[in-house]
C-alpha atoms as a PDB file:
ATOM      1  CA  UNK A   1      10.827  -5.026  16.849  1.00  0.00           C
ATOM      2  CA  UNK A   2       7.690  -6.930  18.130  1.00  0.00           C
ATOM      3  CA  UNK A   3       7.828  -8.501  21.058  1.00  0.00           C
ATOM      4  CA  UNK A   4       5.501 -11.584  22.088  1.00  0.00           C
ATOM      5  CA  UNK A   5       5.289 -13.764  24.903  1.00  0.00           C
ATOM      6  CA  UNK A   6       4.782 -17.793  23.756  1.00  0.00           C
ATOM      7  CA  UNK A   7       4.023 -20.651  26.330  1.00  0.00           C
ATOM      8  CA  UNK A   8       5.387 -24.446  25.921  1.00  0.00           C
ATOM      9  CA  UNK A   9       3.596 -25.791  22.515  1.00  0.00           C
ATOM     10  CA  UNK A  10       2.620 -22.422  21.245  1.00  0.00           C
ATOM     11  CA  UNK A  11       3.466 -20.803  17.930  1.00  0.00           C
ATOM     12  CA  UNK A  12       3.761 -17.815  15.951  1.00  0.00           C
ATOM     13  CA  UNK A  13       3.098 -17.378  12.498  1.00  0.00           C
ATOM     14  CA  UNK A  14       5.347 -14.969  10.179  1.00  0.00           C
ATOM     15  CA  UNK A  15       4.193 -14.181   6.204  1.00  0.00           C
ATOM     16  CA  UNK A  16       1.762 -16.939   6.876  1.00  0.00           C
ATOM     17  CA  UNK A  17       4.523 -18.964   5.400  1.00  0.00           C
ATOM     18  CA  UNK A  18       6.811 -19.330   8.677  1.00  0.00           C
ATOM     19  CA  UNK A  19       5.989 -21.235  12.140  1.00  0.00           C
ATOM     20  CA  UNK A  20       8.235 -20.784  14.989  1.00  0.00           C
ATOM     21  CA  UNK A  21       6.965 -22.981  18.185  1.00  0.00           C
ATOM     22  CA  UNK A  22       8.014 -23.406  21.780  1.00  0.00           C
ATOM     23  CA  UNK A  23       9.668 -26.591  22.284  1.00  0.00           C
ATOM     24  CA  UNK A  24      10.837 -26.952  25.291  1.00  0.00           C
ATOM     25  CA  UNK A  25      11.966 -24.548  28.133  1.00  0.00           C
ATOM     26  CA  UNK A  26      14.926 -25.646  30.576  1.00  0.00           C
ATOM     27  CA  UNK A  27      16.558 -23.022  33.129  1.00  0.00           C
ATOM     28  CA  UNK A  28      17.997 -20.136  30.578  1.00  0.00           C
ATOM     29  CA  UNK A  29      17.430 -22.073  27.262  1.00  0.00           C
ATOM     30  CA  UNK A  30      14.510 -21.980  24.647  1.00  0.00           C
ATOM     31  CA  UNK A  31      14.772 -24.486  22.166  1.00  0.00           C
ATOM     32  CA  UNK A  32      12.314 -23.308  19.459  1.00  0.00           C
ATOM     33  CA  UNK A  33      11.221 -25.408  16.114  1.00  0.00           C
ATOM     34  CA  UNK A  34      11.158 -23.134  12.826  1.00  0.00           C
ATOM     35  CA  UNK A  35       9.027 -24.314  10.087  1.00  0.00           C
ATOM     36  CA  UNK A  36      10.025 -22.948   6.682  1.00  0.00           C
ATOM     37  CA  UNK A  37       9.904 -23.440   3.165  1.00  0.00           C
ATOM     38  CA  UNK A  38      13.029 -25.199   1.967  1.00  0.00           C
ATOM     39  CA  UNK A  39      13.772 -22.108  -0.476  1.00  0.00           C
ATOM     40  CA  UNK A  40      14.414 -19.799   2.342  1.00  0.00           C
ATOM     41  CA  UNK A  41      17.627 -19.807   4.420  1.00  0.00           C
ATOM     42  CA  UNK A  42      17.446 -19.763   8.396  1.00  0.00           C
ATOM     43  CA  UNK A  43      20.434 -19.706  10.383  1.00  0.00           C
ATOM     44  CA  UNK A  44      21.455 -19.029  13.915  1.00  0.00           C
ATOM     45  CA  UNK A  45      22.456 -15.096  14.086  1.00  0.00           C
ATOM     46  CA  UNK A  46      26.531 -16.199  14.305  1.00  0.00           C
ATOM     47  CA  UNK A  47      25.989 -18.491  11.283  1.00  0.00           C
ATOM     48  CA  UNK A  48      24.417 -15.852   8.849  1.00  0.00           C
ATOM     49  CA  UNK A  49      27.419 -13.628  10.174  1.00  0.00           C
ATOM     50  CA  UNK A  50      29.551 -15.560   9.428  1.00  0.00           C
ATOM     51  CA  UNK A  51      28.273 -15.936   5.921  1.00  0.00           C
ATOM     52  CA  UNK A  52      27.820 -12.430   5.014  1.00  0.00           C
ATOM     53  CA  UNK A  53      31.528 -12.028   6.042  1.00  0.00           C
ATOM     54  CA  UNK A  54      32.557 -14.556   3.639  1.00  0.00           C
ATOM     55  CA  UNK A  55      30.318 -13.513   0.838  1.00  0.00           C
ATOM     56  CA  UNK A  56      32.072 -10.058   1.566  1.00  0.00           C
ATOM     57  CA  UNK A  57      35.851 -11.618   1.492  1.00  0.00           C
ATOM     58  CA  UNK A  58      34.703 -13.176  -1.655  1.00  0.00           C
ATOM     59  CA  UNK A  59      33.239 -10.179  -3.403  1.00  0.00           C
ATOM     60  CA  UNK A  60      36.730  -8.416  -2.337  1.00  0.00           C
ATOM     61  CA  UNK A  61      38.774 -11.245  -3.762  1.00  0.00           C
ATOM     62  CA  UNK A  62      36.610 -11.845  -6.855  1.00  0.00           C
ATOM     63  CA  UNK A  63      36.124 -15.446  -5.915  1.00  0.00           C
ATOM     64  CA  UNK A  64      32.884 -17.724  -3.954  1.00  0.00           C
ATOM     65  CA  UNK A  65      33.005 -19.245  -1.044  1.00  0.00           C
ATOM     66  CA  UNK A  66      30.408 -20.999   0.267  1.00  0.00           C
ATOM     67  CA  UNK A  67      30.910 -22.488   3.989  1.00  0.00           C
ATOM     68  CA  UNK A  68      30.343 -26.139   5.175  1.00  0.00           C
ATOM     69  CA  UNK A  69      28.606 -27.170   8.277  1.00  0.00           C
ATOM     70  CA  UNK A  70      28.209 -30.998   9.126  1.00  0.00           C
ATOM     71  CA  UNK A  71      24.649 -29.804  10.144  1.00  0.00           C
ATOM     72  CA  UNK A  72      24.259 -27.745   7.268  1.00  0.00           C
ATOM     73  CA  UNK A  73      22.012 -28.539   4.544  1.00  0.00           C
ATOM     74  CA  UNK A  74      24.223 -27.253   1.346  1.00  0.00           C
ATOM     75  CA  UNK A  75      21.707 -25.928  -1.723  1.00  0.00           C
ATOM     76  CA  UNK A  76      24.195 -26.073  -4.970  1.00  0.00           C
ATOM     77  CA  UNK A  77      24.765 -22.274  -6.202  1.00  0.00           C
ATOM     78  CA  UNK A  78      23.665 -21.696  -9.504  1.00  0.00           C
ATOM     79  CA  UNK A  79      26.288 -20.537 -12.175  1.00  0.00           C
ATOM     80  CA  UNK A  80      26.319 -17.055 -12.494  1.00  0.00           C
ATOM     81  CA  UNK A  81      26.836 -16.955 -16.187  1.00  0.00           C
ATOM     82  CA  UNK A  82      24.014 -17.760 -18.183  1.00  0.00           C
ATOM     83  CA  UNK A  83      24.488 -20.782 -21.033  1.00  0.00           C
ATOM     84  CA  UNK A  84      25.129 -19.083 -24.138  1.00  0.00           C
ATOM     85  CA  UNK A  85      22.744 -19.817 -27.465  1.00  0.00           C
ATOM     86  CA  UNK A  86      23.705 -22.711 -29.341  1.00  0.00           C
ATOM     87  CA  UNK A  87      25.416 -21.207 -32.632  1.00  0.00           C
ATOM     88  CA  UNK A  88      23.280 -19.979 -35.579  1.00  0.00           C
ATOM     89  CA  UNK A  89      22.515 -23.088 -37.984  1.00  0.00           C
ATOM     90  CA  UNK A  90      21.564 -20.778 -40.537  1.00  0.00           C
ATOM     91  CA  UNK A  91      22.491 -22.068 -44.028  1.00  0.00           C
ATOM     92  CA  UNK A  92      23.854 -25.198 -42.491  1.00  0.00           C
ATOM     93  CA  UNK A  93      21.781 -28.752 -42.999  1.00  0.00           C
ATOM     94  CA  UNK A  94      18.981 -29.191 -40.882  1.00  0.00           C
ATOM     95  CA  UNK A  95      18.643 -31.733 -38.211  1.00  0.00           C
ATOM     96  CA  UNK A  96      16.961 -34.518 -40.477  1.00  0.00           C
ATOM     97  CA  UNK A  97      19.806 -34.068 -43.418  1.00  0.00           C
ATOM     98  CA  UNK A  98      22.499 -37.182 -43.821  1.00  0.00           C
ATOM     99  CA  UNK A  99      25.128 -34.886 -42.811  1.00  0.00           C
ATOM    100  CA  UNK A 100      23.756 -34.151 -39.039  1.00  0.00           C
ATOM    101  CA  UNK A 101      23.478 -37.293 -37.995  1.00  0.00           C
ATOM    102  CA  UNK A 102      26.986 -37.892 -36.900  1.00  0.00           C
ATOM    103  CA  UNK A 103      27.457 -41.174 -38.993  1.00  0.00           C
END
């Protein structure tokens, strides 16, 4: 673990990628600003607990569930199958034949 000391308005930079700065400091409290890209998750420890112990209930039930926070910004989960091919068209008309074009 590395360990750093930050004063009010300072920063640290992680992966170059990453800012975390000092807001504010009040009696026992630091409120600290993370600056991420919107592709990577951050969550308060409890939170991402929380989540992993869902993700592991769903693995054990065979379903997904995905929690909601009203603070929460939700990122849609992409399907886990893939799309299959469209079927073969081979020996069938061609898309500029009469017969494709619905009519």
């Amino acid at each position: 673990m590395l360990i750093l000391s930050r004063k009010l308005n300072e920063s640290i930079v992680i992966d170059g990628r990453i800012i975390v700065k000092i807001l504010r400091i009040e009696r026992d409290t630091v409120k600290i600003g993370i600056q991420a890209p919107t592709d990577l998750p951050v969550h308060r420890q409890e939170v991402f607990d929380m989540i992993q112990r869902n993700k592991q209930a769903s693995l054990n039930a065979g379903t997904e569930v995905v929690p909601k926070s009203p603070t929460a910004q939700v990122t849609p989960i992409a399907p886990k199958d893939k799309p299959q091919p469209p079927p073969s068209t081979h020996g069938q008309p061609g898309p500029g034949s009469a017969s494709s074009n619905g009519k």
